[in-house]
N, C-alpha and C. Protein backbone atom coordinates (compact mmCIF):
# COMPACT_ATOMS: atom_id res chain seq x y z
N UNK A 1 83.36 69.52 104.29
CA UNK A 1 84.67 69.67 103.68
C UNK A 1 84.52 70.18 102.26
N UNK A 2 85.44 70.76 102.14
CA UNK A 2 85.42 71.87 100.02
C UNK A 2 86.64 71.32 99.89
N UNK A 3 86.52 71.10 98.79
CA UNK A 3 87.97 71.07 97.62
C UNK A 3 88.08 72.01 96.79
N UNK A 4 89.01 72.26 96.78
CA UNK A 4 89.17 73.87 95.23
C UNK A 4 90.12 73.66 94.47
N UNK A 5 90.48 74.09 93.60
CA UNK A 5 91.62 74.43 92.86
C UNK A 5 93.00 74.34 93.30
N UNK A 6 92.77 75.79 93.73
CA UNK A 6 94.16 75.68 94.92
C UNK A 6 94.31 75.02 95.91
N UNK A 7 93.37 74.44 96.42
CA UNK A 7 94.08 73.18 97.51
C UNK A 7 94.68 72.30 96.69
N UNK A 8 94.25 71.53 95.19
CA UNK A 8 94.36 70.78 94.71
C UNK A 8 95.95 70.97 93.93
N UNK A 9 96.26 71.73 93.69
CA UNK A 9 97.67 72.53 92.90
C UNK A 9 98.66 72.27 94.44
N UNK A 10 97.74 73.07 95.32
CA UNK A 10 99.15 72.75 96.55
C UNK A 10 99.50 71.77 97.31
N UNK A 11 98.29 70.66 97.03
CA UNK A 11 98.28 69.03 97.49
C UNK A 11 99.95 68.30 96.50
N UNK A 12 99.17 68.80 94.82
CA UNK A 12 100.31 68.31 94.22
C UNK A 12 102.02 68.74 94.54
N UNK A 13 101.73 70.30 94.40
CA UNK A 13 103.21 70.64 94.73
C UNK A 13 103.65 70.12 96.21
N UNK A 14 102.95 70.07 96.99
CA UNK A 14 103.72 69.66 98.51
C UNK A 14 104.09 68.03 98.26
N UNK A 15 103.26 67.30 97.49
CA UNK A 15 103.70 65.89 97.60
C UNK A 15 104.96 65.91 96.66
N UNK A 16 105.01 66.55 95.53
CA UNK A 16 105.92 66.46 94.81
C UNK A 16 107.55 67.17 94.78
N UNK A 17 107.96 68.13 96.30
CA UNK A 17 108.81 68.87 96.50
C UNK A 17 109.35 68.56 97.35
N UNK A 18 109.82 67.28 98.40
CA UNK A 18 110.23 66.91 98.64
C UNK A 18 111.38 66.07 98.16
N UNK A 19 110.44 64.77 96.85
CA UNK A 19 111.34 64.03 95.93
C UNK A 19 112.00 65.21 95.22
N UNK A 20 111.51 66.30 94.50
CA UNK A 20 112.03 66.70 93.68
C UNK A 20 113.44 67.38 93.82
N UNK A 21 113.32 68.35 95.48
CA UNK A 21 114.19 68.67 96.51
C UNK A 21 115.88 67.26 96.28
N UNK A 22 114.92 65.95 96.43
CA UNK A 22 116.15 64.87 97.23
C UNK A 22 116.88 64.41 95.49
N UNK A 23 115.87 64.89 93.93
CA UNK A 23 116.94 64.64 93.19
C UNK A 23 117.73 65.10 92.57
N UNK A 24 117.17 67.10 92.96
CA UNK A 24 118.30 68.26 93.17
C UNK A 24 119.55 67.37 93.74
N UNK A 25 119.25 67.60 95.19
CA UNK A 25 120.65 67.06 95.82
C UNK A 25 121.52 65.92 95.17
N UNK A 26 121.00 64.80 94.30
CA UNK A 26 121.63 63.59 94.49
C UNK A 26 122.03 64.15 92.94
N UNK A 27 121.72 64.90 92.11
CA UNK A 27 122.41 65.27 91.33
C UNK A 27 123.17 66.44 91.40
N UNK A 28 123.48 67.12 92.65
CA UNK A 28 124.77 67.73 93.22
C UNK A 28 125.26 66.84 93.65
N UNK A 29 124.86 65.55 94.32
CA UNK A 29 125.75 64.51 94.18
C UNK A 29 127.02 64.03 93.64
N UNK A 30 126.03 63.87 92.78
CA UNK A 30 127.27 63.57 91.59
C UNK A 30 127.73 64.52 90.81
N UNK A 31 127.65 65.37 90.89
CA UNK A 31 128.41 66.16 90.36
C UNK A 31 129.70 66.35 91.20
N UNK A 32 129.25 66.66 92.73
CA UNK A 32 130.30 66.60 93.41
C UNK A 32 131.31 65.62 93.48
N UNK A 33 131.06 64.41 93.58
CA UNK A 33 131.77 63.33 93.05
C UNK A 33 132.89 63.22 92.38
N UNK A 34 132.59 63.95 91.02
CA UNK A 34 133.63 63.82 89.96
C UNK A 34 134.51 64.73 90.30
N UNK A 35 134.71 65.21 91.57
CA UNK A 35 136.18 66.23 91.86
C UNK A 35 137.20 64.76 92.38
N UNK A 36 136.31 63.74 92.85
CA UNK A 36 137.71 62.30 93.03
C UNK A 36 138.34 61.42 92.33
N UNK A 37 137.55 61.63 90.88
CA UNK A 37 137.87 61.13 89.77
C UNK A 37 137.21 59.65 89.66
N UNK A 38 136.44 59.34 88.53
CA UNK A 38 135.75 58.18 88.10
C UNK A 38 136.78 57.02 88.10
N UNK A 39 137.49 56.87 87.12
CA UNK A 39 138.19 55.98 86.84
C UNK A 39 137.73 55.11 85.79
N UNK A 40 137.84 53.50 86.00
CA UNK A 40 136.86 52.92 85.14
C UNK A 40 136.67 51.83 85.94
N UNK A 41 135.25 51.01 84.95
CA UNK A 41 135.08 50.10 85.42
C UNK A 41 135.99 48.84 86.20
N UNK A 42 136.81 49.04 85.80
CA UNK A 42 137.72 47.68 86.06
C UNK A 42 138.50 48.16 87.11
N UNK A 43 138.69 49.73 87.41
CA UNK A 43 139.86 49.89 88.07
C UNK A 43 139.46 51.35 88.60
N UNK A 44 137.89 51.12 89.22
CA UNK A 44 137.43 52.25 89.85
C UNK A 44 137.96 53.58 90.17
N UNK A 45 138.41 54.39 90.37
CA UNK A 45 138.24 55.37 91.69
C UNK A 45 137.55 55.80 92.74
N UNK A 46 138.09 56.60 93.79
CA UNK A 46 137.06 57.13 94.94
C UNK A 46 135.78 57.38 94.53
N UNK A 47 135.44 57.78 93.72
CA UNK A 47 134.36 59.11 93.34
C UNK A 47 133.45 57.82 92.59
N UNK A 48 133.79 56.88 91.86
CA UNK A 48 132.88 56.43 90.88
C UNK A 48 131.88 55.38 91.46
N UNK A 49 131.75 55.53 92.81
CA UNK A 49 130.89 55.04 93.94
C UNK A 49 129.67 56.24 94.23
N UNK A 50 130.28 56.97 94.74
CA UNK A 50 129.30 57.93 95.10
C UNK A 50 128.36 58.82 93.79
N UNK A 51 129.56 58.92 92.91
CA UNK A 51 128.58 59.29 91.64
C UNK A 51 127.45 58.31 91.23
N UNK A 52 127.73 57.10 91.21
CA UNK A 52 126.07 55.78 90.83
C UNK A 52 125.50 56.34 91.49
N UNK A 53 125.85 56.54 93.17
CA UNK A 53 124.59 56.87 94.12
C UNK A 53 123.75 58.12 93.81
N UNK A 54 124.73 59.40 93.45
CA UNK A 54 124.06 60.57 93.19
C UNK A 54 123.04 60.43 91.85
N UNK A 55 123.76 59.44 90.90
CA UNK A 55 122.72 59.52 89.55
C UNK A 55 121.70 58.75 89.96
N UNK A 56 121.37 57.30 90.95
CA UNK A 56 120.39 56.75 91.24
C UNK A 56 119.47 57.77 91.79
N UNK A 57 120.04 58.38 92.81
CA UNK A 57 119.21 59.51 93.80
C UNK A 57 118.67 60.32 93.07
N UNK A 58 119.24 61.10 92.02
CA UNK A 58 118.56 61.77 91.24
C UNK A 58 117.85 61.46 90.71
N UNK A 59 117.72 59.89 89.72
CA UNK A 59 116.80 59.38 88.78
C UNK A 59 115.39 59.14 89.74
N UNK A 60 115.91 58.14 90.88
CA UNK A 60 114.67 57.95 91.73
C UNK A 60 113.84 58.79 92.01
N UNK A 61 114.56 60.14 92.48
CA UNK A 61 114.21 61.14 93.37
C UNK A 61 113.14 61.92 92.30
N UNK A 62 113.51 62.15 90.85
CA UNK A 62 112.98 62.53 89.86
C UNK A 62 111.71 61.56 89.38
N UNK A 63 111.44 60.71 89.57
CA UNK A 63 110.68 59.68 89.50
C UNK A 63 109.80 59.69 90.06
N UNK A 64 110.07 59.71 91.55
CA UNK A 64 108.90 59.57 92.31
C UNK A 64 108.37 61.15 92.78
N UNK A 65 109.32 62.07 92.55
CA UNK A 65 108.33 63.42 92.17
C UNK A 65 107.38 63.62 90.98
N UNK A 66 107.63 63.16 90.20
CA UNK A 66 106.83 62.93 88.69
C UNK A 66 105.53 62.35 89.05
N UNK A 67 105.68 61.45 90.20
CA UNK A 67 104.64 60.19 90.24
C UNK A 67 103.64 61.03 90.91
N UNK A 68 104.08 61.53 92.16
CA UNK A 68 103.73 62.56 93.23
C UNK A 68 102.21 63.33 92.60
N UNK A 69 103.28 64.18 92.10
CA UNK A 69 102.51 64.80 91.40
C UNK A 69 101.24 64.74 90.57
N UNK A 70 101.22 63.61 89.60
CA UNK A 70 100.52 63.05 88.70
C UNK A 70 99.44 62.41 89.37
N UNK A 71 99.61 61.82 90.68
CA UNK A 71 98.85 61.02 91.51
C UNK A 71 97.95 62.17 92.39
N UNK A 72 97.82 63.18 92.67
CA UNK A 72 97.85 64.12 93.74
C UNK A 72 96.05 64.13 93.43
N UNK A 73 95.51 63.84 94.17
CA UNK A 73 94.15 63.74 94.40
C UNK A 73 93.83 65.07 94.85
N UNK A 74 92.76 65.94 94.84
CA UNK A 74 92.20 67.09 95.46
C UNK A 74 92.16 67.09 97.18
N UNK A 75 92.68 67.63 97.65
CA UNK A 75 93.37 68.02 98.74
C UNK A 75 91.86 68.49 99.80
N UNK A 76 91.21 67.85 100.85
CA UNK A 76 89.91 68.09 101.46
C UNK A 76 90.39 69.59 102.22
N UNK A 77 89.59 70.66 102.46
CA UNK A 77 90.21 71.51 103.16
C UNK A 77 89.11 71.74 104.71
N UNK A 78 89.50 71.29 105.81
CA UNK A 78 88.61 71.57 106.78
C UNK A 78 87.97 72.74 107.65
N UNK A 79 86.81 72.65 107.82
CA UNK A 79 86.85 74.02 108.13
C UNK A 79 87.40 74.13 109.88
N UNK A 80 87.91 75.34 109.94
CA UNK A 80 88.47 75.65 111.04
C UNK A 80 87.18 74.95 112.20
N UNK A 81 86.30 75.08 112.40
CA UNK A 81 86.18 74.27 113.90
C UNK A 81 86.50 72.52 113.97
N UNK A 82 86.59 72.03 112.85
CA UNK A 82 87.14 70.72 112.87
C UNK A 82 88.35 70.18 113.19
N UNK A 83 88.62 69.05 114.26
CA UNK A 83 89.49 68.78 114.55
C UNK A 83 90.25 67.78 113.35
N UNK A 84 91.55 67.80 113.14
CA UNK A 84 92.54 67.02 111.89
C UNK A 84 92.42 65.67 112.88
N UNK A 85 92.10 64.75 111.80
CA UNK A 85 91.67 63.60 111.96
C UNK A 85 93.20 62.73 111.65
N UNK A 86 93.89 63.43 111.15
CA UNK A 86 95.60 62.69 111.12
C UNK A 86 96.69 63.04 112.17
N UNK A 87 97.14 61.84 112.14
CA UNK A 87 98.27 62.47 113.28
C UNK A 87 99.27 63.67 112.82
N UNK A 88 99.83 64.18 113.54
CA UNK A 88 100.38 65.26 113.26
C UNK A 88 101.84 64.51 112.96
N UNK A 89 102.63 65.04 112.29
CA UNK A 89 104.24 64.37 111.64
C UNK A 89 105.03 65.12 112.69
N UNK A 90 106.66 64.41 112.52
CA UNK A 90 107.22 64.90 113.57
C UNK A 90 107.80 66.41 113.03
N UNK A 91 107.56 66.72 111.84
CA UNK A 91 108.09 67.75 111.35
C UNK A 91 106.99 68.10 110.48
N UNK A 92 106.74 69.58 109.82
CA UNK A 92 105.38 69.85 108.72
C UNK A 92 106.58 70.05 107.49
N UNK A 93 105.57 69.63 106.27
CA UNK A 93 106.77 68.94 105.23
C UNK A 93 107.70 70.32 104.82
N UNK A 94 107.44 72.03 104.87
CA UNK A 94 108.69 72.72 104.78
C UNK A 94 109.78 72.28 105.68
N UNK A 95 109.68 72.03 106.94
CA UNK A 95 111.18 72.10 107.76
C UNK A 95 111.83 70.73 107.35
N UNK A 96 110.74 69.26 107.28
CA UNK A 96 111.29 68.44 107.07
C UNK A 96 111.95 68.63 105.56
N UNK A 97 111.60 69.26 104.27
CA UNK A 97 112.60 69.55 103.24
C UNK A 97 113.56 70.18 103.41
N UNK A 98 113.45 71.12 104.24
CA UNK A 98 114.92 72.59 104.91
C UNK A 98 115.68 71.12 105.52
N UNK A 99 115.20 70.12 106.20
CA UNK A 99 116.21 69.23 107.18
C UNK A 99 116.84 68.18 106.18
N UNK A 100 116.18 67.66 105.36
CA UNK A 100 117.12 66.61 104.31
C UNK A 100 117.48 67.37 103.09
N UNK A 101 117.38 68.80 102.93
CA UNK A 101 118.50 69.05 101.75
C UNK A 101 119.99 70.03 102.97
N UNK A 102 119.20 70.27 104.07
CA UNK A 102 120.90 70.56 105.12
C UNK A 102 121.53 69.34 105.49
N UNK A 103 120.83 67.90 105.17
CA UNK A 103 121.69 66.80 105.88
C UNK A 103 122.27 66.73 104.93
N UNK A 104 121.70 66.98 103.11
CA UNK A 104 122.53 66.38 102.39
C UNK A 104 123.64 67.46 101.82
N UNK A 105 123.59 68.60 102.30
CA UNK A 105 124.99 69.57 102.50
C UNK A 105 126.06 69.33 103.16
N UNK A 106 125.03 68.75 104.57
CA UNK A 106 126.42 68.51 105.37
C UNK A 106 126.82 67.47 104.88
N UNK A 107 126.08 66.38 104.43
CA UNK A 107 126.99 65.42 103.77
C UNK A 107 127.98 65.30 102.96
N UNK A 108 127.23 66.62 102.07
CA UNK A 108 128.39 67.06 101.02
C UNK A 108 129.76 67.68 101.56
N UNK A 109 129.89 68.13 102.88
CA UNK A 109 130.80 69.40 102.92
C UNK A 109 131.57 68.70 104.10
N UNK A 110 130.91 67.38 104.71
CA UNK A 110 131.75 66.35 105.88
C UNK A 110 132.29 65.64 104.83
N UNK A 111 132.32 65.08 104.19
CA UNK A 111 132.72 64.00 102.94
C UNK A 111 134.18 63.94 102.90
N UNK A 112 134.54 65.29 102.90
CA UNK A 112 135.88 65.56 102.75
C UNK A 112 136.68 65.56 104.09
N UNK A 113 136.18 65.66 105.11
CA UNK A 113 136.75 65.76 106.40
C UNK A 113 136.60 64.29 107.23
N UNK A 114 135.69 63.67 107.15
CA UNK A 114 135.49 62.37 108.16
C UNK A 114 135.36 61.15 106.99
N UNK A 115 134.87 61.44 105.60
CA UNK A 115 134.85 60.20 104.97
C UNK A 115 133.58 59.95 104.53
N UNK A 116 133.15 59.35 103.11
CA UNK A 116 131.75 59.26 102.81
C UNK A 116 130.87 58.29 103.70
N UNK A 117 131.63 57.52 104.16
CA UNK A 117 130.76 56.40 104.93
C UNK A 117 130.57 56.95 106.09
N UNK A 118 130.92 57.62 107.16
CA UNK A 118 130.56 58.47 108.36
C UNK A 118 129.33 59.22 107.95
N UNK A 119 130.10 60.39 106.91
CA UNK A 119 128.77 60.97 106.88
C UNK A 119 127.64 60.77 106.03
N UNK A 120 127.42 59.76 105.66
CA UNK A 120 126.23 59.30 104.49
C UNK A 120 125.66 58.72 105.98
N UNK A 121 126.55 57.79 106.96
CA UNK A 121 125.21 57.07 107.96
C UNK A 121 124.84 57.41 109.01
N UNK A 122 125.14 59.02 109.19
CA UNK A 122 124.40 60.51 109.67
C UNK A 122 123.35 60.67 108.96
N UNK A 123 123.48 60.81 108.08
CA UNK A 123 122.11 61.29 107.00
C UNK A 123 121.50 60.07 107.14
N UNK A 124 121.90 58.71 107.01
CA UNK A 124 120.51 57.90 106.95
C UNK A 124 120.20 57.60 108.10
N UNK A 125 120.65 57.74 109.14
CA UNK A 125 120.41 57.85 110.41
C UNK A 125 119.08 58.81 111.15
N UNK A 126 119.58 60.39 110.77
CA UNK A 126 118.84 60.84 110.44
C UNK A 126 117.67 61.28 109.92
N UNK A 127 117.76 60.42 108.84
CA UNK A 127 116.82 60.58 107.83
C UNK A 127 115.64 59.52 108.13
N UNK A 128 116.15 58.44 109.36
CA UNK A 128 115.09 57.40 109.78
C UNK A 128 114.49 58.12 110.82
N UNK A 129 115.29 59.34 111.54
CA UNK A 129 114.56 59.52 112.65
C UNK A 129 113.26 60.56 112.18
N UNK A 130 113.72 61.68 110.91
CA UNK A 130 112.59 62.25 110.62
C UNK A 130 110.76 61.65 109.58
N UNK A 131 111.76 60.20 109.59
CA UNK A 131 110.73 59.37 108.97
C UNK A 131 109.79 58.93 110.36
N UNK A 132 109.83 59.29 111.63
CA UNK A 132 109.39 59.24 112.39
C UNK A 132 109.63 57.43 113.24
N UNK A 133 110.97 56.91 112.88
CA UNK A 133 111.75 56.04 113.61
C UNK A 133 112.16 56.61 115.14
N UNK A 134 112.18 55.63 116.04
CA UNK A 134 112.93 56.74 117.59
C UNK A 134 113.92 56.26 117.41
N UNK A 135 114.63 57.33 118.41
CA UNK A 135 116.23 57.66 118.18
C UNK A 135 117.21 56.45 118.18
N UNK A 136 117.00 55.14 119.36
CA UNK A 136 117.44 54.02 118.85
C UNK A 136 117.54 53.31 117.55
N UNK A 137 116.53 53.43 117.48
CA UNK A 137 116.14 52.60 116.12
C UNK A 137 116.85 53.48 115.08
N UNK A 138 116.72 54.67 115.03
CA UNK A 138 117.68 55.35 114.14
C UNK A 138 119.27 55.60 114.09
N UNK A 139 119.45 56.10 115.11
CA UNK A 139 121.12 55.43 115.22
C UNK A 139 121.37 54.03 115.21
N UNK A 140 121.02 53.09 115.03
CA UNK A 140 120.72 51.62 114.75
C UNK A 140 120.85 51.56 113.22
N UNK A 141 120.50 52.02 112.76
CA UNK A 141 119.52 52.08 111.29
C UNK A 141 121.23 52.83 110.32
N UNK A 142 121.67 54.33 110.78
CA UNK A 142 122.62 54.91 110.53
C UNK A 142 123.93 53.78 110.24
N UNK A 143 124.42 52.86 111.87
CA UNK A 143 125.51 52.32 112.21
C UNK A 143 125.53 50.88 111.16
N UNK A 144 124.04 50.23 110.95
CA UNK A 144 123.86 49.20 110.11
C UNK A 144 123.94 49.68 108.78
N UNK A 145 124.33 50.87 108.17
CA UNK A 145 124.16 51.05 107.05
C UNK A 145 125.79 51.36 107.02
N UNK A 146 126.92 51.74 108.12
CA UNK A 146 127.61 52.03 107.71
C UNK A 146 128.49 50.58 107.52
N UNK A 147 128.63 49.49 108.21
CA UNK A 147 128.72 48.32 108.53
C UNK A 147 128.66 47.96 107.26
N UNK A 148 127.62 47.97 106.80
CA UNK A 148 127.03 47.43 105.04
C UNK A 148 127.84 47.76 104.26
N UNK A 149 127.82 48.91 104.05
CA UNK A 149 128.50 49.59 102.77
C UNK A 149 130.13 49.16 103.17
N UNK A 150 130.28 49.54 104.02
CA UNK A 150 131.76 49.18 104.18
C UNK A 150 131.79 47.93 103.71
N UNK A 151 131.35 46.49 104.11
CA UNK A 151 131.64 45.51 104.00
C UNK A 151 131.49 45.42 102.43
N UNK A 152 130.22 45.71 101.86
CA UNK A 152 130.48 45.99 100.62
C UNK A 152 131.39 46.12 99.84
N UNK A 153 131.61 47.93 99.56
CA UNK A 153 132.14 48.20 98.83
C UNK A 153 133.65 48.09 99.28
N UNK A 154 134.44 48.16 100.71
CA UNK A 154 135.83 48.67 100.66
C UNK A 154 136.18 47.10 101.44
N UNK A 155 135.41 46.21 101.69
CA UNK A 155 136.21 45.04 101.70
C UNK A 155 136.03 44.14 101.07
N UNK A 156 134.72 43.64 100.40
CA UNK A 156 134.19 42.69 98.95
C UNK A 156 134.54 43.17 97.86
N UNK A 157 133.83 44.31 97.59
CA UNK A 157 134.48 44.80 96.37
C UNK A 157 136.08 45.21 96.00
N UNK A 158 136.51 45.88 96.80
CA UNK A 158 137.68 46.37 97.27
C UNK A 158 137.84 47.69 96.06
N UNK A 159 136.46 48.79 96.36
CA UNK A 159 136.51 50.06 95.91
C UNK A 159 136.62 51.08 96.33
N UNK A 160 137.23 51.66 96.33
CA UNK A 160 137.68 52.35 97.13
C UNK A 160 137.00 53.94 97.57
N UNK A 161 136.17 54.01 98.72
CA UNK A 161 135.51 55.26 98.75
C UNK A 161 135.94 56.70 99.80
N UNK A 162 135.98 57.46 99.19
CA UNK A 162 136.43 58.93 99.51
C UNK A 162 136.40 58.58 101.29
N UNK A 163 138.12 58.93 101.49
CA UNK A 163 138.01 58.81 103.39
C UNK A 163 138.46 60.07 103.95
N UNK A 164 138.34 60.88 104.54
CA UNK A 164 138.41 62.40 105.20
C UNK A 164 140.04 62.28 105.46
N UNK A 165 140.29 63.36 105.99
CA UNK A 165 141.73 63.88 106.10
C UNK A 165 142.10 63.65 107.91
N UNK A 166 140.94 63.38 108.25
CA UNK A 166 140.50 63.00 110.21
C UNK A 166 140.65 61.22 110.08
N UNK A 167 141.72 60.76 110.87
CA UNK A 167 141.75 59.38 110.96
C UNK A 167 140.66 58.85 111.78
């Protein structure tokens, strides 16, 4: 096995473009957000839910690309008659980034039609199955998250989050 340079540069960028990808999105997040209006603390609006989430997503997402990166060990490169000693993923990490910044479009662009809680527990639904969860367990995973938040935020809290124009 060789290590070089450039394996070592593209070890870092592949670990680190994923997060960096998810805190793009979560800061279109929130940006998108503020078309429902914040409100205030005491007396919320739609939007001033999903905006925390987009600035968490972003901060995290920015975070643990930083880390990614910084951490990125020299990358072994095998030579072609060797068999890859790792399992193969259910996706190679370009499509799986093309697949969670289109879930989090469609999230963005269903939001307005079915409601943030529908389509956020598509995406995490989703987002368990490309974590290599099976499909039970992931629509499982989606339906328990929408359950949550609801109970949460629109019947404990009683905040009120963006619901589509589709009853």
């Amino acid at each position: 096995m060789t290590t070089g340079v450039a394996a070592t540069e593209r070890g870092r960028m592949a670990g680190a473009a994923t997060p960096a990808a998810v805190a793009g999105a979560g800061a279109a997040y929130a940006v998108h957000s503020l078309g429902y209006g914040l409100g205030s603390i005491t007396a919320p609006d739609a939007g001033f839910v999903p905006f925390l989430a987009g600035c968490l997503l972003a901060g995290s997402g920015a975070v643990v690309a930083v880390g990614a990166y910084r951490r990125a060990r020299p990358v072994p490169v095998a030579p072609a008659d060797e068999p890859a000693a790792v399992a193969a993923p259910r996706l190679r990490p370009v499509p799986t980034l093309a697949a969670v910044v289109g879930l989090l479009a469609i999230v963005l662009w269903q939001t307005n039609v079915v409601g943030l809680l529908p389509a956020t527990a598509v995406l995490v639904g989703a987002a368990a199955y490309l974590m290599r969860i099976r499909i039970p367990g992931a629509v499982c995973t989606g339906v328990a998250f929408y359950f949550a938040a609801f109970l949460v935020f629109e019947y404990w809290l009683g905040i009120p989050l963006p619901h589509g124009y589709l009853p």
